[in-house]
Protein backbone atom coordinates (compact mmCIF):
# COMPACT_ATOMS: atom_id res chain seq x y z
CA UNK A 1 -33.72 145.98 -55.17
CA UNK A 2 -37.15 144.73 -55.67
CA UNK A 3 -38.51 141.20 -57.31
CA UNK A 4 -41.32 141.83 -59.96
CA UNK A 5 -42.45 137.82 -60.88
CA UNK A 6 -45.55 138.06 -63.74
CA UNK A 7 -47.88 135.00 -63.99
CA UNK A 8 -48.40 135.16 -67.71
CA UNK A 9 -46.39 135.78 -70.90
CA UNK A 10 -48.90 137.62 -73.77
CA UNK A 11 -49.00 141.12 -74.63
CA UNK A 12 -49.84 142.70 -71.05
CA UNK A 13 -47.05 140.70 -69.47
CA UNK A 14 -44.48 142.00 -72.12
CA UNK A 15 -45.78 145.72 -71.98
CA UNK A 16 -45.22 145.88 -67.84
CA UNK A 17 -41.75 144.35 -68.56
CA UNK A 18 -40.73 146.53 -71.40
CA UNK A 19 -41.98 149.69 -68.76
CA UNK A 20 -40.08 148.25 -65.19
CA UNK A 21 -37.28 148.04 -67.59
CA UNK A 22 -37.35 151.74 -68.81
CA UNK A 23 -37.88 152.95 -65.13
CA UNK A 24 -35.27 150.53 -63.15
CA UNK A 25 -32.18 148.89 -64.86
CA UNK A 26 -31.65 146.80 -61.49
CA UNK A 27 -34.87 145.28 -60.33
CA UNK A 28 -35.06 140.99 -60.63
CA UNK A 29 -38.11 140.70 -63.10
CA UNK A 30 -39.25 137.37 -63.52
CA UNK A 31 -41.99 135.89 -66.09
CA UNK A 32 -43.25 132.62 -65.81
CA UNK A 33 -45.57 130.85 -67.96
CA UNK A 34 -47.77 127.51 -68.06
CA UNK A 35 -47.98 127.14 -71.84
CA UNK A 36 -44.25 125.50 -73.83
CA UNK A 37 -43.72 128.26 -76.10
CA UNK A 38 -42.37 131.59 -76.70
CA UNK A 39 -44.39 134.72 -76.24
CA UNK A 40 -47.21 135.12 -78.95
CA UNK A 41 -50.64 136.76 -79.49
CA UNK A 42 -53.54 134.64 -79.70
CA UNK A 43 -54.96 136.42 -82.08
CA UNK A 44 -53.49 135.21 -85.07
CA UNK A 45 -54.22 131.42 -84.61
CA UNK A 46 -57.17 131.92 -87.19
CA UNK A 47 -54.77 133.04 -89.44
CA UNK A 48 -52.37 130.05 -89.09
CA UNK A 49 -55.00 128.24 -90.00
CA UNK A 50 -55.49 129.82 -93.49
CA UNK A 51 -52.20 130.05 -94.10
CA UNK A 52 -51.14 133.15 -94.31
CA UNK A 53 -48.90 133.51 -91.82
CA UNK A 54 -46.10 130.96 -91.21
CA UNK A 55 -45.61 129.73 -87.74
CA UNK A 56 -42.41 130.91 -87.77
CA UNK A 57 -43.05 134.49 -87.75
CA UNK A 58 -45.42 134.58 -85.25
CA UNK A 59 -43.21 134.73 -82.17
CA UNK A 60 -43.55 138.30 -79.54
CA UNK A 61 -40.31 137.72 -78.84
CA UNK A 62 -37.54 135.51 -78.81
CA UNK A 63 -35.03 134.01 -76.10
CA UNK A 64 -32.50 136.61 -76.99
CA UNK A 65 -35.14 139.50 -76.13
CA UNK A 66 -35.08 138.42 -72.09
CA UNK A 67 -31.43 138.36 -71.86
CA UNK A 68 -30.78 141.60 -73.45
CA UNK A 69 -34.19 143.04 -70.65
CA UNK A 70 -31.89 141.22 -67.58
CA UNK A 71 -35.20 139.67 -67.18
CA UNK A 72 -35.75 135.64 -66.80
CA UNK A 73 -38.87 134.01 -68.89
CA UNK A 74 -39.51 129.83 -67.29
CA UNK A 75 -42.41 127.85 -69.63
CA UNK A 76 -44.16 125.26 -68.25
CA UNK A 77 -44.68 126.88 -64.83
CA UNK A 78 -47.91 126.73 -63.84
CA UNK A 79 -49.25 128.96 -60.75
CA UNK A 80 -51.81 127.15 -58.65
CA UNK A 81 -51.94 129.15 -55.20
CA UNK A 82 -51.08 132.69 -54.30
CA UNK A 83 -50.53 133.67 -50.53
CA UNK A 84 -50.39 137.28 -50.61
CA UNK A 85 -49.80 137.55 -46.87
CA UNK A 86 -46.48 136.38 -46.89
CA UNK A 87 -45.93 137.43 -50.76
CA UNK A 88 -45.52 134.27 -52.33
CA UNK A 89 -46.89 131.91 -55.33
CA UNK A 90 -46.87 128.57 -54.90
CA UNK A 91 -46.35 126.06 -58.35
CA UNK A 92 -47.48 122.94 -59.56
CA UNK A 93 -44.72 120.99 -58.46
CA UNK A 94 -45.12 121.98 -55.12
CA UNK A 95 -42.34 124.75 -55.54
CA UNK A 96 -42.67 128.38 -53.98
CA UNK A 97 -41.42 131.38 -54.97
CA UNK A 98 -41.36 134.80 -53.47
CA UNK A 99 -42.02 138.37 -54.97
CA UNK A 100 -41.75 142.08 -53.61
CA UNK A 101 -44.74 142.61 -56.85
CA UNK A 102 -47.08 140.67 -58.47
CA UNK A 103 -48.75 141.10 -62.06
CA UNK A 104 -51.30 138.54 -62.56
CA UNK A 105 -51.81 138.65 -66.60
CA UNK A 106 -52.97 135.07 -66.80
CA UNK A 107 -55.83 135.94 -69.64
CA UNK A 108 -58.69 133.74 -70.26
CA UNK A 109 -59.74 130.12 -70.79
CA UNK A 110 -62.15 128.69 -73.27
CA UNK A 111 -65.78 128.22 -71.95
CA UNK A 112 -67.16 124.60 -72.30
CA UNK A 113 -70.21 124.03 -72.49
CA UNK A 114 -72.54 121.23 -71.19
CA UNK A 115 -73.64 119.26 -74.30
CA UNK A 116 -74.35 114.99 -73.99
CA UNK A 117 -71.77 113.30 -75.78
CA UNK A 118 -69.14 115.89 -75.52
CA UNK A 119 -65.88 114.20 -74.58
CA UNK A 120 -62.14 115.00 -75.75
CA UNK A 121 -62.05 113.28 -79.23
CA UNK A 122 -65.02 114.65 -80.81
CA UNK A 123 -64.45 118.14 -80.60
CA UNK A 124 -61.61 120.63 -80.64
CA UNK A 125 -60.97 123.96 -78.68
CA UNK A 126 -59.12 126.84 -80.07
CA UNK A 127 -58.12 129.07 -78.10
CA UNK A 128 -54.06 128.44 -77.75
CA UNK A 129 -51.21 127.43 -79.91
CA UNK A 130 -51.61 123.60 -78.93
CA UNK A 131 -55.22 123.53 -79.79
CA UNK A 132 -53.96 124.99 -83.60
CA UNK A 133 -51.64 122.20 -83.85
CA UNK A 134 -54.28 119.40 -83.00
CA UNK A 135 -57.00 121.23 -85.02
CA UNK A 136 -54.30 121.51 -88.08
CA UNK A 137 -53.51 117.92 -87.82
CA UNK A 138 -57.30 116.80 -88.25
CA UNK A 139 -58.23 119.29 -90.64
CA UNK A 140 -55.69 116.87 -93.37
CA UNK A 141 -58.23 115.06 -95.83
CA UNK A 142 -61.55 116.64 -94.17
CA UNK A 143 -63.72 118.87 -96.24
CA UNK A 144 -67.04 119.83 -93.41
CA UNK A 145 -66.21 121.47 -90.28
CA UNK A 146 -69.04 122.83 -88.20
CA UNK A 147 -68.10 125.80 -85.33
CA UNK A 148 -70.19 126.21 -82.45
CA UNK A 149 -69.90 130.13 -81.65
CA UNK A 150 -70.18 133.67 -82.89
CA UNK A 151 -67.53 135.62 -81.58
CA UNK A 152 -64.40 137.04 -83.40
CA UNK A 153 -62.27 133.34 -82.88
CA UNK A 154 -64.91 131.59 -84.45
CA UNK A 155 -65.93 133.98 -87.83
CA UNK A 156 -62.17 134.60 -88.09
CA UNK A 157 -61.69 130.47 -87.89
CA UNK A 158 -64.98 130.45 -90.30
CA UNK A 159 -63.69 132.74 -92.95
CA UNK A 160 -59.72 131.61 -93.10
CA UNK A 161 -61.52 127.73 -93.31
CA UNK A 162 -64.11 129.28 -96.39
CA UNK A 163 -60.89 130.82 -98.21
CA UNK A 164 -59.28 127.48 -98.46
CA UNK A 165 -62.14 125.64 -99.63
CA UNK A 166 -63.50 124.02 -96.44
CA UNK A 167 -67.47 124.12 -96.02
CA UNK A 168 -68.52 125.38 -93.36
CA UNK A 169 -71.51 125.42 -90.93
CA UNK A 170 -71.94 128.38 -88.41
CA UNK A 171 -73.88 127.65 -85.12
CA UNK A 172 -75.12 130.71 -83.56
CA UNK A 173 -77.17 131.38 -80.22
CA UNK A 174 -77.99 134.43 -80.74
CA UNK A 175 -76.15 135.95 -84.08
CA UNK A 176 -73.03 136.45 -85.29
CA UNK A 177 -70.44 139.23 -83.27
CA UNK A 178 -73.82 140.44 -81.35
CA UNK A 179 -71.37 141.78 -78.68
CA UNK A 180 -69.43 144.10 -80.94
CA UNK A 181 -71.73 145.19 -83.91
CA UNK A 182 -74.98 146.10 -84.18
CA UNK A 183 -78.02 144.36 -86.13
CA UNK A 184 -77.57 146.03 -89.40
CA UNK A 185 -73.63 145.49 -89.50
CA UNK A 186 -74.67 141.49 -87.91
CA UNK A 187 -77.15 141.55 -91.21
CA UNK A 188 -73.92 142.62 -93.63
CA UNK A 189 -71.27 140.19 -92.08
CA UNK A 190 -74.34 137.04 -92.33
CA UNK A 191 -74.91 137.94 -95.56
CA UNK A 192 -71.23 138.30 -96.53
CA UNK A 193 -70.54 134.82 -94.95
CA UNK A 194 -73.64 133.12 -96.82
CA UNK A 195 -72.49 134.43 -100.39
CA UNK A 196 -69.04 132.91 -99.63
CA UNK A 197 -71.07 129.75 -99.33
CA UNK A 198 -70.83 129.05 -95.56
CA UNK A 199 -74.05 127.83 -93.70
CA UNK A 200 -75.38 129.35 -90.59
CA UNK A 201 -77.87 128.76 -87.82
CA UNK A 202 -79.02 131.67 -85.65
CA UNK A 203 -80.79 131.51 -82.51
CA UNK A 204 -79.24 127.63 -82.51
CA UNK A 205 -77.72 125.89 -79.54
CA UNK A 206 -76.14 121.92 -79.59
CA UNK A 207 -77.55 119.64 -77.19
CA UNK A 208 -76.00 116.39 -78.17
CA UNK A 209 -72.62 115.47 -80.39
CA UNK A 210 -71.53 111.79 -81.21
CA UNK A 211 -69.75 110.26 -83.87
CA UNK A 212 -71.04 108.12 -86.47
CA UNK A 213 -68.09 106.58 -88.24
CA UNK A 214 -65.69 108.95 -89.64
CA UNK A 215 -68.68 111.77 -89.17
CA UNK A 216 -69.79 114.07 -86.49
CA UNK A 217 -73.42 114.17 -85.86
CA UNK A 218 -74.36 117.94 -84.30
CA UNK A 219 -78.38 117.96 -82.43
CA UNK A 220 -79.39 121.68 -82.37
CA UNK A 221 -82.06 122.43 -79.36
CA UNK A 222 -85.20 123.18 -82.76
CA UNK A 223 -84.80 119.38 -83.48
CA UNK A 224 -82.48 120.62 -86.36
CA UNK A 225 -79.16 117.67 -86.95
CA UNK A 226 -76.01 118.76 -88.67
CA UNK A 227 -73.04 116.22 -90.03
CA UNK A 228 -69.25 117.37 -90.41
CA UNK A 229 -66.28 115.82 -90.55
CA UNK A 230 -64.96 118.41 -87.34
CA UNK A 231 -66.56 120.12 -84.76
CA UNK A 232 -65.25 123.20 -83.35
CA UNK A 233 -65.85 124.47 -80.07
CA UNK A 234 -65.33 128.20 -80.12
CA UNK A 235 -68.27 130.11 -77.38
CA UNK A 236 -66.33 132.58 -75.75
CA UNK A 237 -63.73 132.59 -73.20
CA UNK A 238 -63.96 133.70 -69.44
CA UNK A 239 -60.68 135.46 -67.17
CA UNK A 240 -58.34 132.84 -65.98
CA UNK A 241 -58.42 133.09 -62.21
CA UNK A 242 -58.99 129.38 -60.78
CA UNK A 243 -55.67 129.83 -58.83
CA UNK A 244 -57.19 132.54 -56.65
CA UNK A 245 -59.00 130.44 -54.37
CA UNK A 246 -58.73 131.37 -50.97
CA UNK A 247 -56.96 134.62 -51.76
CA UNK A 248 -59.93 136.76 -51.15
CA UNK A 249 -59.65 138.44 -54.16
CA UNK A 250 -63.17 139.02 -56.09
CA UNK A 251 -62.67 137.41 -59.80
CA UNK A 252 -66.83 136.82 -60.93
CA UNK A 253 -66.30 138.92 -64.53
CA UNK A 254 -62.70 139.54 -64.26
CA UNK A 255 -60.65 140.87 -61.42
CA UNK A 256 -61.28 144.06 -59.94
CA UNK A 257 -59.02 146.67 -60.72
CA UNK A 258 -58.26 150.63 -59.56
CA UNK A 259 -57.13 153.49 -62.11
CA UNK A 260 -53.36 152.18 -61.23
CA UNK A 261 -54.09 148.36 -61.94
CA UNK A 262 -53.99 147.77 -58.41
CA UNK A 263 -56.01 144.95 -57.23
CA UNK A 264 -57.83 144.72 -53.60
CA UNK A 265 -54.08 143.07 -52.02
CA UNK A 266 -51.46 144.07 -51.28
CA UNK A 267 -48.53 144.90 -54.26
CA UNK A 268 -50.65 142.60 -56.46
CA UNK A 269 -51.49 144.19 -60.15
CA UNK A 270 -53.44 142.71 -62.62
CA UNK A 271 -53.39 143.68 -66.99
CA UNK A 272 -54.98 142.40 -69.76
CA UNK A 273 -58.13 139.94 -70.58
CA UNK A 274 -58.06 138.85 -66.73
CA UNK A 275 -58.14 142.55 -65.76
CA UNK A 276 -61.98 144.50 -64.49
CA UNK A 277 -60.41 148.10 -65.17
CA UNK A 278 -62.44 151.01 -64.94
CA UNK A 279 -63.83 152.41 -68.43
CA UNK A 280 -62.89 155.43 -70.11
CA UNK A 281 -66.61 157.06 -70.06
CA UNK A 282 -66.87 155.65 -66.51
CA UNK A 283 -65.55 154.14 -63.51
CA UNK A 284 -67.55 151.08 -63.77
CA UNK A 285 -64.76 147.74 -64.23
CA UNK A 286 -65.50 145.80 -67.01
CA UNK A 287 -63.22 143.65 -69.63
CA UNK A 288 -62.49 144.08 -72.95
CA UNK A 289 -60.27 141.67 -74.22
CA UNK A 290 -58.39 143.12 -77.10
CA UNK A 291 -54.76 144.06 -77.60
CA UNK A 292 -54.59 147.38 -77.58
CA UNK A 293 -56.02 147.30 -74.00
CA UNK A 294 -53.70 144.73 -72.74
CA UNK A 295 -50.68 146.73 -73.98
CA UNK A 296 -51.71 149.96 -72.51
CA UNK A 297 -52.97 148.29 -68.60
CA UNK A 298 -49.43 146.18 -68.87
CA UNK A 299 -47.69 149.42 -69.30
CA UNK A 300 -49.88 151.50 -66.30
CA UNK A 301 -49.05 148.55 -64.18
CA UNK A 302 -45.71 147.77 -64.87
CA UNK A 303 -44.97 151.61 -64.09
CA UNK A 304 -46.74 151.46 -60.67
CA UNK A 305 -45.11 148.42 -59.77
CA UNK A 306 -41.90 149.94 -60.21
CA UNK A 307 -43.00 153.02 -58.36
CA UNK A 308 -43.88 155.26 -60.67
CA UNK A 309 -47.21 156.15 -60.42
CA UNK A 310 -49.35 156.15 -63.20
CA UNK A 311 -53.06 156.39 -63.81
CA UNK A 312 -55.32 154.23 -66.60
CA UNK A 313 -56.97 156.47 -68.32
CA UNK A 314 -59.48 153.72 -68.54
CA UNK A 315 -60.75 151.34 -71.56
CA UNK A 316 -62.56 152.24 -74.52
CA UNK A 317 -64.45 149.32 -76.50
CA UNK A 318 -63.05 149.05 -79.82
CA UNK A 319 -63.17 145.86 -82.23
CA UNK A 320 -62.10 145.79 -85.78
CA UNK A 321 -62.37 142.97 -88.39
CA UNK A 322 -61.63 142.48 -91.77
CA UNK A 323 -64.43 140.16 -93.48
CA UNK A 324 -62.78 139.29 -96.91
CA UNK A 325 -61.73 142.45 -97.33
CA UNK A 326 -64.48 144.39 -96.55
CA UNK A 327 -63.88 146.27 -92.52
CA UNK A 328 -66.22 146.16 -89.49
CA UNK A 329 -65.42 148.91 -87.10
CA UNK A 330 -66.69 150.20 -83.75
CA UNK A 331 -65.27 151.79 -80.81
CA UNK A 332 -66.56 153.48 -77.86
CA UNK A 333 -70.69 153.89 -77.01
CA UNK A 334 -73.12 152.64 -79.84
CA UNK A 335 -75.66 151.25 -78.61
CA UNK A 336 -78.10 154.27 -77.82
CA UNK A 337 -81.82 154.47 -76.79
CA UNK A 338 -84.46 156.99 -78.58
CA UNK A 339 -84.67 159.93 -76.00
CA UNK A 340 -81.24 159.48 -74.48
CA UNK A 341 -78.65 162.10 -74.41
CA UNK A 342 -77.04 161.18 -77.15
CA UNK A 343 -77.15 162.54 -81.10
CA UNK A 344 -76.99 160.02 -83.92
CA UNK A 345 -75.92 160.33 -87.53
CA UNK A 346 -77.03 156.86 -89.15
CA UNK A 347 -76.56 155.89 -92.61
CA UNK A 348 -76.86 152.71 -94.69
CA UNK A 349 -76.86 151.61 -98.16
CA UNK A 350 -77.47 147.65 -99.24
CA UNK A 351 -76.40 148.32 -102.79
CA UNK A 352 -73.00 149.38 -101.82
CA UNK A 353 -72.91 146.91 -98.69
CA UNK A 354 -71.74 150.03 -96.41
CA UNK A 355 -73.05 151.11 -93.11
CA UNK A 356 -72.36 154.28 -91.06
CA UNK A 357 -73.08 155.38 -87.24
CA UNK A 358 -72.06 158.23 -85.22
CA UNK A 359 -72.86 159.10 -81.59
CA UNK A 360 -72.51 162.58 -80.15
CA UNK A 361 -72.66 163.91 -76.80
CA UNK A 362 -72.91 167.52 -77.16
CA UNK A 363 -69.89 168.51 -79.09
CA UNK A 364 -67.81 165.83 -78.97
CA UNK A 365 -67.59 161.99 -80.61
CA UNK A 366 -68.43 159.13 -78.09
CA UNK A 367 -68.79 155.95 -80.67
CA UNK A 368 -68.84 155.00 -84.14
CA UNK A 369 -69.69 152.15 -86.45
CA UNK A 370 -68.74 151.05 -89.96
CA UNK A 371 -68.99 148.56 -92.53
CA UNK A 372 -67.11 148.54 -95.85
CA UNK A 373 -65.91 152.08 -95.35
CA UNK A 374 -62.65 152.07 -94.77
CA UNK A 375 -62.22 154.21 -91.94
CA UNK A 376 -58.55 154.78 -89.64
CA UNK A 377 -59.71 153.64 -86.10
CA UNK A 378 -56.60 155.07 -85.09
CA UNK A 379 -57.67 158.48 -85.98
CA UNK A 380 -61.57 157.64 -84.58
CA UNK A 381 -60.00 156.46 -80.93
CA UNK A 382 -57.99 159.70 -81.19
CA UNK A 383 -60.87 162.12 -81.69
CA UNK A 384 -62.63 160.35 -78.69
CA UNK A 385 -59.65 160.36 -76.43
CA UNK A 386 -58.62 163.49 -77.04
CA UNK A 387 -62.11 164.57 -76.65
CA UNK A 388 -61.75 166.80 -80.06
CA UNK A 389 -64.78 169.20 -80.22
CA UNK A 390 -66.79 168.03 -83.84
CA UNK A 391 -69.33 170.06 -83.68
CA UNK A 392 -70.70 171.87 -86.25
CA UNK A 393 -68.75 169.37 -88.34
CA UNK A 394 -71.03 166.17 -87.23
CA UNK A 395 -72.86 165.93 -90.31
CA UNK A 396 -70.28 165.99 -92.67
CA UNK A 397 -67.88 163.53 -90.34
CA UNK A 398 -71.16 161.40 -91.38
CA UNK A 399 -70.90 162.21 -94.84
CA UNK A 400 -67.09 161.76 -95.54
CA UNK A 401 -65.87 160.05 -92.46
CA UNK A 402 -62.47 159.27 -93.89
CA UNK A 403 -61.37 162.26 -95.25
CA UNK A 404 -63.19 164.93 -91.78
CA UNK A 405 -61.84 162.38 -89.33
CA UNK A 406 -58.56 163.11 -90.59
CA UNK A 407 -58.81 166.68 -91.00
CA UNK A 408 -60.14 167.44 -87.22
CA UNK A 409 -57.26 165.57 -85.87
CA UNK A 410 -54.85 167.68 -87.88
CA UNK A 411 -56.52 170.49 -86.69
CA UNK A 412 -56.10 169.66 -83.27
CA UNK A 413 -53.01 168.68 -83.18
CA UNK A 414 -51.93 171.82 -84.89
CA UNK A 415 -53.84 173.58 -82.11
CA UNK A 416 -51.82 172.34 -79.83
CA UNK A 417 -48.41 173.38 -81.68
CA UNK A 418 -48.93 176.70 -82.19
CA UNK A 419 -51.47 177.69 -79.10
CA UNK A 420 -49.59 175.43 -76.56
CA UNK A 421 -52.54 174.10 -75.79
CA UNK A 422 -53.84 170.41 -75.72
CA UNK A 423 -55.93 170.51 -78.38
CA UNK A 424 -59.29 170.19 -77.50
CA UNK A 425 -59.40 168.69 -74.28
């Protein structure tokens, strides 16, 4: 009988569990966590804030769930050294523990920058559970909250803080969700924000904070000065992996990961937004820090650590966001160069606010992009997973991308039924 102990407790940890379960009934699993509450998804902290989701509901899973798995969950654990020689963790408290397998799914930290003045006090993070409850707590009686990033935290934070009446000031270095859209979707979602009333300052950076009273004064690097009564820290995060020190294990952008989750030791995995997995176009390891990835690399490692050996079939980027109402979509490769191997259907109209982009490889989907269309990304990863063939149908996918998308997946998939075959692939 083998021990499986997980450093983390989010959505990757869960998925390996749930799949060491399904494979062995007898194995010790053991989960252990730094943060005081029960399993939940980052993700939806935005949404606390606007209310409209109660805290209540927002749980993974409860006690009952680890009992009824014959699996153990400790909070407040917090790993500080590994020593993979001799298989053991060793905990804050001076405590060590052994394992026969290792999943680090530790996820990521906020990233702090260096501004004068910046001292706990006159800022907030918000990245976990705590920092909602500290941010929630200030946010009583204030009306002006400036939020210094441009990521998917901070314009979800932006947008639940605009819906219930706060005003709000975006600080940008670049522009807003530069990492997952392109300019003309970046152009929609600004201008979206700036009818909804919010403020926001492109190609910014702070250089100084300090308080002035019961107000926040904000220095921007072009001389610029902003007052609020909250500042919000909310730049981007960066893999978890300060307890790796002296473990040999590389961790600059992540840590490196094989098509089984394996890491560079010994019977030590790694899932989630701590994991550099190879892509799905490529081998290259790279992060991308979104559930659907950490559920999938939990389950591929959870498998292999309980012997079954299973192969990632890699990560695809994909990021979707609903901007009062209206969707931003894009998964896979979309940012192409003229000349370059690729074919592009590109469409855009500013009276209906919508956006369309396609990229082909021959005859088969490699990325899209929308705004305000609507579209199932469900159906869009499936036609570039299952590498469905599109072609001669690329134009009208551009055309009606709802309604084709749909119908070459049913077409595949019926392919498969009545051919035996799989699909397209």
């Amino acid at each position: 009988m083998k021990k499986h102990l997980i450093i983390g407790c989010g959505p990757a940890a869960l998925s390996a569990l749930d799949k060491i379960r399904k494979i062995t009934a007898e194995d010790e699993i053991k989960l252990v966590t730094r943060e005081s509450f029960l399993p939940y998804s980052p993700s939806i902290l935005p949404y606390l804030i606007g209310g409209r989701i109660p805290e209540e509901t927002i749980w993974l899973k409860e006690k009952d769930y680890f009992k009824s798995m014959k699996a153990s969950l400790e909070s407040d654990k917090e790993v500080v050294s590994i020593d993979p020689w001799v298989k053991q963790v060793t905990y804050q408290s001076g405590e060590e523990e052994a394992y026969d397998t290792l999943l680090i799914a530790t996820g990521a930290k906020p990233v702090l920058p260096v501004i004068q003045g910046l001292e706990e006090g006159n800022c907030f993070v918000f990245h976990n559970l705590s920092d909602y409850h500290k941010l929630k707590k200030e946010l009583a009686g204030k009306k002006e909250v400036v939020i210094y990033g441009a990521g998917l935290v901070a314009v979800e934070l932006a947008m639940c803080l605009l819906e219930n009446g706060y005003a709000v000031k975006i600080i940008a270095r670049s522009r807003l969700l530069r990492r997952y859209f392109n300019q003309q979707v970046g152009n929609f979602i600004e201008d979206t924000f700036r009818q909804k009333g919010a403020e926001i300052y492109l190609q910014s950076e702070v250089v100084a904070v300090e308080r002035e009273k019961e107000k926040m004064n904000i220095s921007l690097n072009n001389s610029r000065d902003l007052n609020a009564d909250l500042f919000v820290l909310a730049i981007g995060v960066k893999p978890e992996t300060s307890f790796l020190a002296g473990t040999g294990l590389p961790v600059k952008d992540g840590i490196r990961a094989g098509y089984y989750l394996e890491t560079e030791l010994p019977e030590i995995y790694v899932a989630g937004d701590v994991a550099a997995a190879p892509g799905f176009f490529d081998d290259q390891p790279g992060i991308n820090p979104i559930l659907p990835n950490a559920l999938a690399q939990g389950k591929v490692a959870g498998a292999n650590m309980a012997g079954k050996q299973t192969r990632y079939e890699g990560w695809i980027p994909v990021n979707l966001f609903y901007l009062f109402g209206r969707q931003a979509f894009s998964i896979g490769l979309t940012a192409t160069a003229d000349g370059s191997e690729y074919q592009v259907y590109e469409e855009q109209n500013r009276a209906r606010g919508q956006f369309k982009k396609l990229v082909f490889q021959e005859d088969y989907l490699v990325g899209a992009q929308f705004f305000n269309v609507g579209v199932d990304p469900g159906v869009f990863r499936y036609l570039i997973t299952e590498r469905v063939k599109i072609s001669p149908y690329n134009e009208l996918l551009g055309v009606q991308p709802v309604e084709t998308s749909r119908w070459l997946m049913l077409g595949n998939e019926q392919k498969s039924i009545f051919t035996g075959e799989e699909g397209s692939k």
